[in-house]
PDB file of N, CA and C in Angstrom:
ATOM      1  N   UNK A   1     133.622 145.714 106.694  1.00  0.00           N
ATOM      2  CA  UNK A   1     133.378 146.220 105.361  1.00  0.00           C
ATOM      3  C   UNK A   1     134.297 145.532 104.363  1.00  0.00           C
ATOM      4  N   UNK A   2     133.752 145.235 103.161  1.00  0.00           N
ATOM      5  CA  UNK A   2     134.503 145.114 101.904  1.00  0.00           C
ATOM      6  C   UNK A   2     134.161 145.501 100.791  1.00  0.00           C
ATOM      7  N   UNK A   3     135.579 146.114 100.166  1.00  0.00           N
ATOM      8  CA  UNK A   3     135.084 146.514  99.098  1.00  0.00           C
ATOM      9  C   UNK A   3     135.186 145.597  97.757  1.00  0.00           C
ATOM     10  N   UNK A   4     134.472 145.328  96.806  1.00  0.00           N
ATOM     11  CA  UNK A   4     133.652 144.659  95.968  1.00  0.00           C
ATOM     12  C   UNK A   4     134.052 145.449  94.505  1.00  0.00           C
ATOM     13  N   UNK A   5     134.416 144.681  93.603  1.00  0.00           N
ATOM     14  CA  UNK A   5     134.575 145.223  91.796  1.00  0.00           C
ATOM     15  C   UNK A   5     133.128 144.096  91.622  1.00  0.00           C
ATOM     16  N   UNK A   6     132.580 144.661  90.589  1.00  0.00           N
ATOM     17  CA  UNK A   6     131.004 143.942  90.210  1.00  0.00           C
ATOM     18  C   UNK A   6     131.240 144.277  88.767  1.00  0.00           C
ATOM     19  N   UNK A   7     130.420 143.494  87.413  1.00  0.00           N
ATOM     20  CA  UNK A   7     130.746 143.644  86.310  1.00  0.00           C
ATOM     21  C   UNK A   7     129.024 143.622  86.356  1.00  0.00           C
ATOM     22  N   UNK A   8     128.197 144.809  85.843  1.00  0.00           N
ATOM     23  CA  UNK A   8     126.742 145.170  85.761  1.00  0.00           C
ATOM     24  C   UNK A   8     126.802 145.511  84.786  1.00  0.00           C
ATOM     25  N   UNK A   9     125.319 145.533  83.831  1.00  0.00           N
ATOM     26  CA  UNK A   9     124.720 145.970  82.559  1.00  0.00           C
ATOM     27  C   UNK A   9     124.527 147.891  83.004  1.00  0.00           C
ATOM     28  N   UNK A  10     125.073 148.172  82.042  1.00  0.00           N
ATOM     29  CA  UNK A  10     125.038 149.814  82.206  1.00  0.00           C
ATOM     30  C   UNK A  10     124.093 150.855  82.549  1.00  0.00           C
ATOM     31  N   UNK A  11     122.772 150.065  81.444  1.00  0.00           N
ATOM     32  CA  UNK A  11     121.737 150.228  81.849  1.00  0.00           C
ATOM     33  C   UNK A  11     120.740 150.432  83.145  1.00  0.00           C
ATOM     34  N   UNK A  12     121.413 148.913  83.617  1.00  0.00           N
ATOM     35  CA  UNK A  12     120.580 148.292  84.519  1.00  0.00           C
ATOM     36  C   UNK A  12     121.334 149.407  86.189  1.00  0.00           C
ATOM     37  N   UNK A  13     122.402 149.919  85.916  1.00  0.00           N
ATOM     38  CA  UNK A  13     123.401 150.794  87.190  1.00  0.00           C
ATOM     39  C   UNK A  13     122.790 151.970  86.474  1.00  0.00           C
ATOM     40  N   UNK A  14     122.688 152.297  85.247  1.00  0.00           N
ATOM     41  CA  UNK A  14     122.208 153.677  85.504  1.00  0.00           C
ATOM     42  C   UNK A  14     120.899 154.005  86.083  1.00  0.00           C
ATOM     43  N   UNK A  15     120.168 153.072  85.897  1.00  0.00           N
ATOM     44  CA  UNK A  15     118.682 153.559  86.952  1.00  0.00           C
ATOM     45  C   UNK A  15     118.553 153.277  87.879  1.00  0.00           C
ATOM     46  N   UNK A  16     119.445 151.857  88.360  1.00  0.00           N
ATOM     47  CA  UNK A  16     119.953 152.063  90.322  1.00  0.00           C
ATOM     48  C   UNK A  16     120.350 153.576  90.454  1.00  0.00           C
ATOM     49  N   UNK A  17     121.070 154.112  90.154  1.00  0.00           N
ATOM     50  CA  UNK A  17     122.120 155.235  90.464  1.00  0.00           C
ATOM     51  C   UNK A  17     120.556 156.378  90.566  1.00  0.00           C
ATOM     52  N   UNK A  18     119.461 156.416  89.523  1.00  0.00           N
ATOM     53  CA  UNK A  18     118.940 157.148  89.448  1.00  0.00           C
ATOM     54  C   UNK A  18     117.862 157.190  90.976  1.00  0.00           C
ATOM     55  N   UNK A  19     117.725 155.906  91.170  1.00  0.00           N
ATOM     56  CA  UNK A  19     116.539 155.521  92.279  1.00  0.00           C
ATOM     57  C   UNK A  19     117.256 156.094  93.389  1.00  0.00           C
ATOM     58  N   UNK A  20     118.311 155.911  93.781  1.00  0.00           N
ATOM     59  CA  UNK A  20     119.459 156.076  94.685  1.00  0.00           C
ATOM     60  C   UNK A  20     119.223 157.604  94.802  1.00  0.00           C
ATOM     61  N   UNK A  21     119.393 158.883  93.536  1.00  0.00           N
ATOM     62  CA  UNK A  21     119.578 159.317  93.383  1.00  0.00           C
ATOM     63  C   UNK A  21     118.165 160.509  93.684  1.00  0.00           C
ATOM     64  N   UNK A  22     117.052 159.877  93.579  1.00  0.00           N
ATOM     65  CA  UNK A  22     115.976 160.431  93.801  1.00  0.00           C
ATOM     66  C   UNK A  22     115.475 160.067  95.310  1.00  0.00           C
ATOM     67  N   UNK A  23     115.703 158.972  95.978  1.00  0.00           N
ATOM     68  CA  UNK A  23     115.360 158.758  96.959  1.00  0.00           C
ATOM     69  C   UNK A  23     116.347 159.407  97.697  1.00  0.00           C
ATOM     70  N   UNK A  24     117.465 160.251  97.718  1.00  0.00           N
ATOM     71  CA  UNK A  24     118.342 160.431  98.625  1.00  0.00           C
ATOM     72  C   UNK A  24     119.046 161.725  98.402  1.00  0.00           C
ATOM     73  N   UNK A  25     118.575 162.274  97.328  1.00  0.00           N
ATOM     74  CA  UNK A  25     118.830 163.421  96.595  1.00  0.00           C
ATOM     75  C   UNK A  25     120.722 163.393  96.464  1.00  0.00           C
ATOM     76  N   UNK A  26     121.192 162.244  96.735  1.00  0.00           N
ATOM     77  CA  UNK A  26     122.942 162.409  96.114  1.00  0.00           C
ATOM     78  C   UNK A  26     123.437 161.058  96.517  1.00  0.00           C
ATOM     79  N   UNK A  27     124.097 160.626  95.354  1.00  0.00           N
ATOM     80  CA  UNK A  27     125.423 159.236  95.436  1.00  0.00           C
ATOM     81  C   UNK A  27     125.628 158.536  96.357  1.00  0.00           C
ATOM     82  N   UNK A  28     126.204 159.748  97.434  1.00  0.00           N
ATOM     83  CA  UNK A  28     126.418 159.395  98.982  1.00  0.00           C
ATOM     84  C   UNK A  28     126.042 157.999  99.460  1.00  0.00           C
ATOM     85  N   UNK A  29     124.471 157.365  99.006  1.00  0.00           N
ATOM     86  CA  UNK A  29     123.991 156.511  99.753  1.00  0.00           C
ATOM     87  C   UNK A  29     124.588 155.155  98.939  1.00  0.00           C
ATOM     88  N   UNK A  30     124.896 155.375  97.999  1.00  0.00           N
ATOM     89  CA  UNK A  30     124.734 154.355  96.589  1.00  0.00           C
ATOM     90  C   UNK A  30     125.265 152.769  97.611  1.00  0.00           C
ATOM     91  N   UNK A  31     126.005 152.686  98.536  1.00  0.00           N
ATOM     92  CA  UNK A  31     126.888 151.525  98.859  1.00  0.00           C
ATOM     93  C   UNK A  31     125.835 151.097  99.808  1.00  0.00           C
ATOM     94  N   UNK A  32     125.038 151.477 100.419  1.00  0.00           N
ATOM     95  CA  UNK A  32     124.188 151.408 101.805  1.00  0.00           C
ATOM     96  C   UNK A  32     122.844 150.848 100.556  1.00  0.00           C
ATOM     97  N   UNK A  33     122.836 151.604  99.755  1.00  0.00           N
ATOM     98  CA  UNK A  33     121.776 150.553  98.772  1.00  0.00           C
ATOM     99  C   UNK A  33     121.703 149.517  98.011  1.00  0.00           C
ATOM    100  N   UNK A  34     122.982 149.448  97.652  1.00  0.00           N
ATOM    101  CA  UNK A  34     123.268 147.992  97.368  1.00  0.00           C
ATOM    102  C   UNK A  34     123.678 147.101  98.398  1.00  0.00           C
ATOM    103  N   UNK A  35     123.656 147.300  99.339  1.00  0.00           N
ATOM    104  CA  UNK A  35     123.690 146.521 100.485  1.00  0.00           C
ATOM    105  C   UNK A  35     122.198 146.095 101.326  1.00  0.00           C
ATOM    106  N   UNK A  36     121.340 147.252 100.870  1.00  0.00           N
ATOM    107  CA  UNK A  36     119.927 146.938 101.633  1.00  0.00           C
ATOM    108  C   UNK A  36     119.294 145.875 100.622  1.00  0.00           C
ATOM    109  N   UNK A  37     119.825 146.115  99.293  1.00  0.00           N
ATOM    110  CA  UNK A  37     119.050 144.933  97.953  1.00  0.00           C
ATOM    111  C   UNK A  37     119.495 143.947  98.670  1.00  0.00           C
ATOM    112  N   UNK A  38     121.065 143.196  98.665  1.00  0.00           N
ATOM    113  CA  UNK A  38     121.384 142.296  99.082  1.00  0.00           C
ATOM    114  C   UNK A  38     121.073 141.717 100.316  1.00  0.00           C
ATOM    115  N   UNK A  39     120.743 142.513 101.775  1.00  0.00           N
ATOM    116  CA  UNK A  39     119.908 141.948 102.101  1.00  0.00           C
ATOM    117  C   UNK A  39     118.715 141.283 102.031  1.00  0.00           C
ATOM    118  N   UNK A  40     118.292 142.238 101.698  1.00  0.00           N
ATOM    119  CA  UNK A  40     116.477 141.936 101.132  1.00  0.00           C
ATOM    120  C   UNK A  40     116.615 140.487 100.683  1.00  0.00           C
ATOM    121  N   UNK A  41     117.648 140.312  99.359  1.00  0.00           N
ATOM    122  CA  UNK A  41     117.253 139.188  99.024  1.00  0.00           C
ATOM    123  C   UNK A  41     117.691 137.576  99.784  1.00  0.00           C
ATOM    124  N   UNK A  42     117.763 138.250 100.712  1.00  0.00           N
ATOM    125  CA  UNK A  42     118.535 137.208 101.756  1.00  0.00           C
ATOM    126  C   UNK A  42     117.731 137.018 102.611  1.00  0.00           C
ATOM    127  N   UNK A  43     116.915 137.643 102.554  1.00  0.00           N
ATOM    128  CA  UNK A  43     115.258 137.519 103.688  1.00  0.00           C
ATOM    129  C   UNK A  43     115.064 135.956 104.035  1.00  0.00           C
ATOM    130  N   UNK A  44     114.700 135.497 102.578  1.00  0.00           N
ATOM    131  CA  UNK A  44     113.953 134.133 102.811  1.00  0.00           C
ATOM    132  C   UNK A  44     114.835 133.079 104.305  1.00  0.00           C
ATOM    133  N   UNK A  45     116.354 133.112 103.776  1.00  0.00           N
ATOM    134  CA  UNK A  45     117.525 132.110 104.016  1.00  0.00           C
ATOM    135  C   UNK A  45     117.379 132.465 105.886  1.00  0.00           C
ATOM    136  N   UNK A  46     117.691 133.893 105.949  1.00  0.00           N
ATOM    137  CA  UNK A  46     117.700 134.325 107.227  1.00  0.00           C
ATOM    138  C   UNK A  46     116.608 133.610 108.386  1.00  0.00           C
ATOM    139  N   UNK A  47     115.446 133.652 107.556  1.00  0.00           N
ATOM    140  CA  UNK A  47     113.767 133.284 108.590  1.00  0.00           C
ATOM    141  C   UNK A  47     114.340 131.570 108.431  1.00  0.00           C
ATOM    142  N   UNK A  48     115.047 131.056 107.127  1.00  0.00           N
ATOM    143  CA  UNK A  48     114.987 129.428 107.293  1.00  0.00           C
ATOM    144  C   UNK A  48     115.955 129.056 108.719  1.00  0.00           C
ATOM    145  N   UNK A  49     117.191 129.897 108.919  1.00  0.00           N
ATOM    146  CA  UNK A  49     117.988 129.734 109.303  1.00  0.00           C
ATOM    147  C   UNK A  49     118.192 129.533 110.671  1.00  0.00           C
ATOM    148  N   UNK A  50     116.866 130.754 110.964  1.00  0.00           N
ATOM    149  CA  UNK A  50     116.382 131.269 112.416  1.00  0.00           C
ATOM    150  C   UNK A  50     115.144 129.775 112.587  1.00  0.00           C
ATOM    151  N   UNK A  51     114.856 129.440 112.366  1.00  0.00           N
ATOM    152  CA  UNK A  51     113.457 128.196 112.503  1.00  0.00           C
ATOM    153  C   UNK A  51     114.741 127.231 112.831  1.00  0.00           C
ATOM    154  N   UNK A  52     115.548 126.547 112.073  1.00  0.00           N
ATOM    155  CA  UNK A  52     116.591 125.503 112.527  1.00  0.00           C
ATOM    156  C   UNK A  52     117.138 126.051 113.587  1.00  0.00           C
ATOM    157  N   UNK A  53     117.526 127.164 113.872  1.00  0.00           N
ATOM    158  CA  UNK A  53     118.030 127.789 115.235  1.00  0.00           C
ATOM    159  C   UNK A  53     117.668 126.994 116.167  1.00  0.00           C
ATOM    160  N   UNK A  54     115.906 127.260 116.316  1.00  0.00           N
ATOM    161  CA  UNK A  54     114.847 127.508 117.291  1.00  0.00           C
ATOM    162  C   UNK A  54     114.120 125.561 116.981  1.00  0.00           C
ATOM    163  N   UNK A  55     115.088 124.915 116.218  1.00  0.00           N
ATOM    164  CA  UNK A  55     114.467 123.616 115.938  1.00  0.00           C
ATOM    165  C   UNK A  55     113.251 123.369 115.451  1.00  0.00           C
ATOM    166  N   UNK A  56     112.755 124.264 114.917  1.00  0.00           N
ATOM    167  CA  UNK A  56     110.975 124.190 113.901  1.00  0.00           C
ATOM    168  C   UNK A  56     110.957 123.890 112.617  1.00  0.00           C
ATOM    169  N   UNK A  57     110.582 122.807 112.584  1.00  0.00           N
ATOM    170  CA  UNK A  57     110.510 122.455 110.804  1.00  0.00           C
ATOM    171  C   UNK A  57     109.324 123.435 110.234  1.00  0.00           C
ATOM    172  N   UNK A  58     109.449 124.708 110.049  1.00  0.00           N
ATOM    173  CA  UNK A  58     108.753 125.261 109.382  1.00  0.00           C
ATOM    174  C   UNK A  58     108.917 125.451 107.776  1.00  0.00           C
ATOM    175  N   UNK A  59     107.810 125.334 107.105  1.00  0.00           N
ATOM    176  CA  UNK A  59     108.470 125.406 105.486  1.00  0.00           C
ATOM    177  C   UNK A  59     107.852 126.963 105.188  1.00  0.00           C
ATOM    178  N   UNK A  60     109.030 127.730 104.575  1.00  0.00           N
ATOM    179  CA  UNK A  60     108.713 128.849 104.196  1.00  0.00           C
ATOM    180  C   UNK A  60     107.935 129.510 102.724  1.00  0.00           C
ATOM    181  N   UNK A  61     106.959 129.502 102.972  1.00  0.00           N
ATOM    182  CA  UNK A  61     106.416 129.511 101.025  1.00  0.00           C
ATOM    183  C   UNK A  61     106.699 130.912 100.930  1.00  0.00           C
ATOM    184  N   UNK A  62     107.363 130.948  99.575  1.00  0.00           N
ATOM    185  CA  UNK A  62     108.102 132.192  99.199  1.00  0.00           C
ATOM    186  C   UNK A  62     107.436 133.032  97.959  1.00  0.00           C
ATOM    187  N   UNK A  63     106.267 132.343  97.252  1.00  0.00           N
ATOM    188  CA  UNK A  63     105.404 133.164  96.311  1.00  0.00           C
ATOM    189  C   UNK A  63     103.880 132.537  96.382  1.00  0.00           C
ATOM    190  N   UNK A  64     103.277 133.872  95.683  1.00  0.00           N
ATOM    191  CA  UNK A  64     101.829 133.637  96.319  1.00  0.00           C
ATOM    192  C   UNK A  64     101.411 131.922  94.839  1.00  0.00           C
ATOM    193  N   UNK A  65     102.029 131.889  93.998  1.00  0.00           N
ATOM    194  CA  UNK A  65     101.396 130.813  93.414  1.00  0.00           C
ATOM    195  C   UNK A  65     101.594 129.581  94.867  1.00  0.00           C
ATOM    196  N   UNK A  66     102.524 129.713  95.417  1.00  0.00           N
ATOM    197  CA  UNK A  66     102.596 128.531  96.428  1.00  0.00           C
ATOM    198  C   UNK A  66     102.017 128.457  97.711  1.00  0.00           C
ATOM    199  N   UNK A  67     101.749 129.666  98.154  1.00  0.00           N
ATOM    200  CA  UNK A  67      99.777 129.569  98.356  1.00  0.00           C
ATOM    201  C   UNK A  67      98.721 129.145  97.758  1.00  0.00           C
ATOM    202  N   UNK A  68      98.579 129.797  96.832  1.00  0.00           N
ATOM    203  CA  UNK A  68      97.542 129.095  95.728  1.00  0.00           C
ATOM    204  C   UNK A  68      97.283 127.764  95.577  1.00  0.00           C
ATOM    205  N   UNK A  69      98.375 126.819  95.540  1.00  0.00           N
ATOM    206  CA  UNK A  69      98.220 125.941  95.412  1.00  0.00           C
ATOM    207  C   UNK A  69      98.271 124.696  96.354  1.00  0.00           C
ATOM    208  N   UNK A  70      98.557 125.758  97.792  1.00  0.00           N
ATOM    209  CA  UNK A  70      98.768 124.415  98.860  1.00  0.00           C
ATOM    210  C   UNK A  70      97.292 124.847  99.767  1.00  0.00           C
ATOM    211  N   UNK A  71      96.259 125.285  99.044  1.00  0.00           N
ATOM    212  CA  UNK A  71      95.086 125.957  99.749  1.00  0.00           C
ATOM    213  C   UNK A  71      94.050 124.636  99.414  1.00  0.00           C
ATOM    214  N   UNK A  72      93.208 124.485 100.285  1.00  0.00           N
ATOM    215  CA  UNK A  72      92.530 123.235  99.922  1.00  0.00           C
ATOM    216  C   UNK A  72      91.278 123.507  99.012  1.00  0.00           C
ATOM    217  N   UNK A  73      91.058 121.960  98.529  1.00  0.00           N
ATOM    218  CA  UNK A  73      90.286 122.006  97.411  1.00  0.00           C
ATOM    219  C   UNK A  73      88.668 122.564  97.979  1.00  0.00           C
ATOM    220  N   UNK A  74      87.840 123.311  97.664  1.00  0.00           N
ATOM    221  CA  UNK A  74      86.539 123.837  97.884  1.00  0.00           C
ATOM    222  C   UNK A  74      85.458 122.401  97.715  1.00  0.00           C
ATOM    223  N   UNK A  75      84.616 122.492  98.713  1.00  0.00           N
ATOM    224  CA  UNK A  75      83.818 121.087  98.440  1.00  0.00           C
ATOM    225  C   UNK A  75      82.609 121.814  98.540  1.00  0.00           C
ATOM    226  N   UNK A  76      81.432 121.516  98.091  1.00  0.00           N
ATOM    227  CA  UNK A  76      79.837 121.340  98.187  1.00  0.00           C
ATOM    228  C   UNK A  76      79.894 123.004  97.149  1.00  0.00           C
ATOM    229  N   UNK A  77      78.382 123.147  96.979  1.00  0.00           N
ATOM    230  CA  UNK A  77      78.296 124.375  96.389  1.00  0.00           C
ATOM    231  C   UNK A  77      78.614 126.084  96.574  1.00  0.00           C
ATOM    232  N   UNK A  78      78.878 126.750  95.976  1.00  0.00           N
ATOM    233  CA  UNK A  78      79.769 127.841  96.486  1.00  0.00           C
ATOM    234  C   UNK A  78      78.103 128.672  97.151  1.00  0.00           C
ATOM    235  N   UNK A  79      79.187 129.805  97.962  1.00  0.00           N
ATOM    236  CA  UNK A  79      78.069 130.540  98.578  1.00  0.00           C
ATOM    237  C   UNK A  79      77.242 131.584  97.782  1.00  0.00           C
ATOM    238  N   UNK A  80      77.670 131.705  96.675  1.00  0.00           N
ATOM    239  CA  UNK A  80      76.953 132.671  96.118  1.00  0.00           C
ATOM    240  C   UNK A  80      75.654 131.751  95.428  1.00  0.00           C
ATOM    241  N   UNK A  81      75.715 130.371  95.376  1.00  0.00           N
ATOM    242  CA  UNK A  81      74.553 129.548  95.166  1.00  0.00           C
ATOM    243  C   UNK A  81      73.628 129.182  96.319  1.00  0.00           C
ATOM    244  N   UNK A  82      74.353 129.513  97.164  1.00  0.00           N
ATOM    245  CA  UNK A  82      73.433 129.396  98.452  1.00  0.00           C
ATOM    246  C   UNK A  82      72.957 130.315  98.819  1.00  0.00           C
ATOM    247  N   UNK A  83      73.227 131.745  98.737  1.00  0.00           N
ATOM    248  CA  UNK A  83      72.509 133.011  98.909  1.00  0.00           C
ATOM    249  C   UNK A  83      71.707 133.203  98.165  1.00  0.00           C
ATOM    250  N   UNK A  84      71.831 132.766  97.152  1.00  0.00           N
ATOM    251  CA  UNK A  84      70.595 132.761  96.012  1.00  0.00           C
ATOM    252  C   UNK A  84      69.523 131.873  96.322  1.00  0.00           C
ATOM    253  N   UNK A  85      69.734 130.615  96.735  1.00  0.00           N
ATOM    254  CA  UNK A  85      68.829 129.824  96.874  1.00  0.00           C
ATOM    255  C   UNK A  85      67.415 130.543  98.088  1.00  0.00           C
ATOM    256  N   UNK A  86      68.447 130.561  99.223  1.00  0.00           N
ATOM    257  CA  UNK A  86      67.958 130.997 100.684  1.00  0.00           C
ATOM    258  C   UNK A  86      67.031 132.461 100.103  1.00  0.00           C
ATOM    259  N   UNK A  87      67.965 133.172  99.222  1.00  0.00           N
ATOM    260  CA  UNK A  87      66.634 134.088  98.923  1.00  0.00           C
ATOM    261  C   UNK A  87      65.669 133.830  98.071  1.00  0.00           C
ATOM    262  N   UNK A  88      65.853 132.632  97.313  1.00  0.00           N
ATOM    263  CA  UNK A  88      64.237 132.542  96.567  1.00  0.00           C
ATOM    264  C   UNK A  88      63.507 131.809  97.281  1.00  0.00           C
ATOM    265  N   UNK A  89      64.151 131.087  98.351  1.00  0.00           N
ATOM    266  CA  UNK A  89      63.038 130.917  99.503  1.00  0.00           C
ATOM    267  C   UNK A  89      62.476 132.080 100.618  1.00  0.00           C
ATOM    268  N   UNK A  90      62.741 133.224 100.580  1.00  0.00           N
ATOM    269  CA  UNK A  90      62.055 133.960 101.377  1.00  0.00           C
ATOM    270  C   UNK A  90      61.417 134.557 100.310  1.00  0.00           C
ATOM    271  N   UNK A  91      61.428 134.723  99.041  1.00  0.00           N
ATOM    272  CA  UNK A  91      60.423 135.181  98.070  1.00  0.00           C
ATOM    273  C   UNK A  91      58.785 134.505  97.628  1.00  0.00           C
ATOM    274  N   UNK A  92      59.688 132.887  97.808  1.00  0.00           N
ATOM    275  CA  UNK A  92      58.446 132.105  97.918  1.00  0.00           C
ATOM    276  C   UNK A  92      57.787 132.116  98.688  1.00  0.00           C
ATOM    277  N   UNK A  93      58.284 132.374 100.203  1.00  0.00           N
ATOM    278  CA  UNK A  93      57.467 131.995 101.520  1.00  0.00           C
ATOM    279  C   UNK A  93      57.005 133.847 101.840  1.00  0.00           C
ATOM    280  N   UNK A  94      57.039 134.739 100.875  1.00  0.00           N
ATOM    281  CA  UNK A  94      56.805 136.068 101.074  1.00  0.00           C
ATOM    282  C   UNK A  94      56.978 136.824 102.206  1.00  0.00           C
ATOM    283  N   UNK A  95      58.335 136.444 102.116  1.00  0.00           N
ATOM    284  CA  UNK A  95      59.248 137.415 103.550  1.00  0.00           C
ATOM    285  C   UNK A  95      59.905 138.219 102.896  1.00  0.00           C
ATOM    286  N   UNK A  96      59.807 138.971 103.645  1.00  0.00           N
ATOM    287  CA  UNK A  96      60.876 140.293 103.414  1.00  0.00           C
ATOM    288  C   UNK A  96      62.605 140.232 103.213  1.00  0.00           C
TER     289      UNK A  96
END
């Protein structure tokens, strides 16, 4: 354990204190929650850290725009033009 002086916006600790405060109904927890944030945001580093462990060049994409954009490009016509089509051919050919 260590203990920690932090210089925070007043604001921004009084509605930690409040979340803290509603999720736990008292203070008590306040150090165990700023410790679960700081994990959290340590997520990404941890999974990079563990892949070099284990020797895997894995790349970790960390927001959905970087999905978005490593998704491949769509080729030929979309399917909702092809469901359309396929059914005005069973209209023409008077199928059900």
């Amino acid at each position: 354990m260590k203990k920690v002086s932090l210089y925070l916006d007043d604001k921004l600790w009084i509605k930690f204190k409040e979340v803290v405060l509603r999720r736990h109904g008292t203070l008590r927890k306040l150090s165990n929650e700023v410790e679960n944030v700081l994990r959290a945001s340590l997520v990404e580093e941890n999974i990079e850290e563990a892949f070099k462990a284990m020797d895997l060049d894995v790349k970790v994409v960390s927001s959905p725009e970087d999905v978005k954009r490593s998704r491949p490009k769509l080729q030929g016509p979309s399917s909702e033009l092809l469901i359309r089509k396929m059914r005005g051919m069973r209209i023409d050919e008077g199928l059900p």
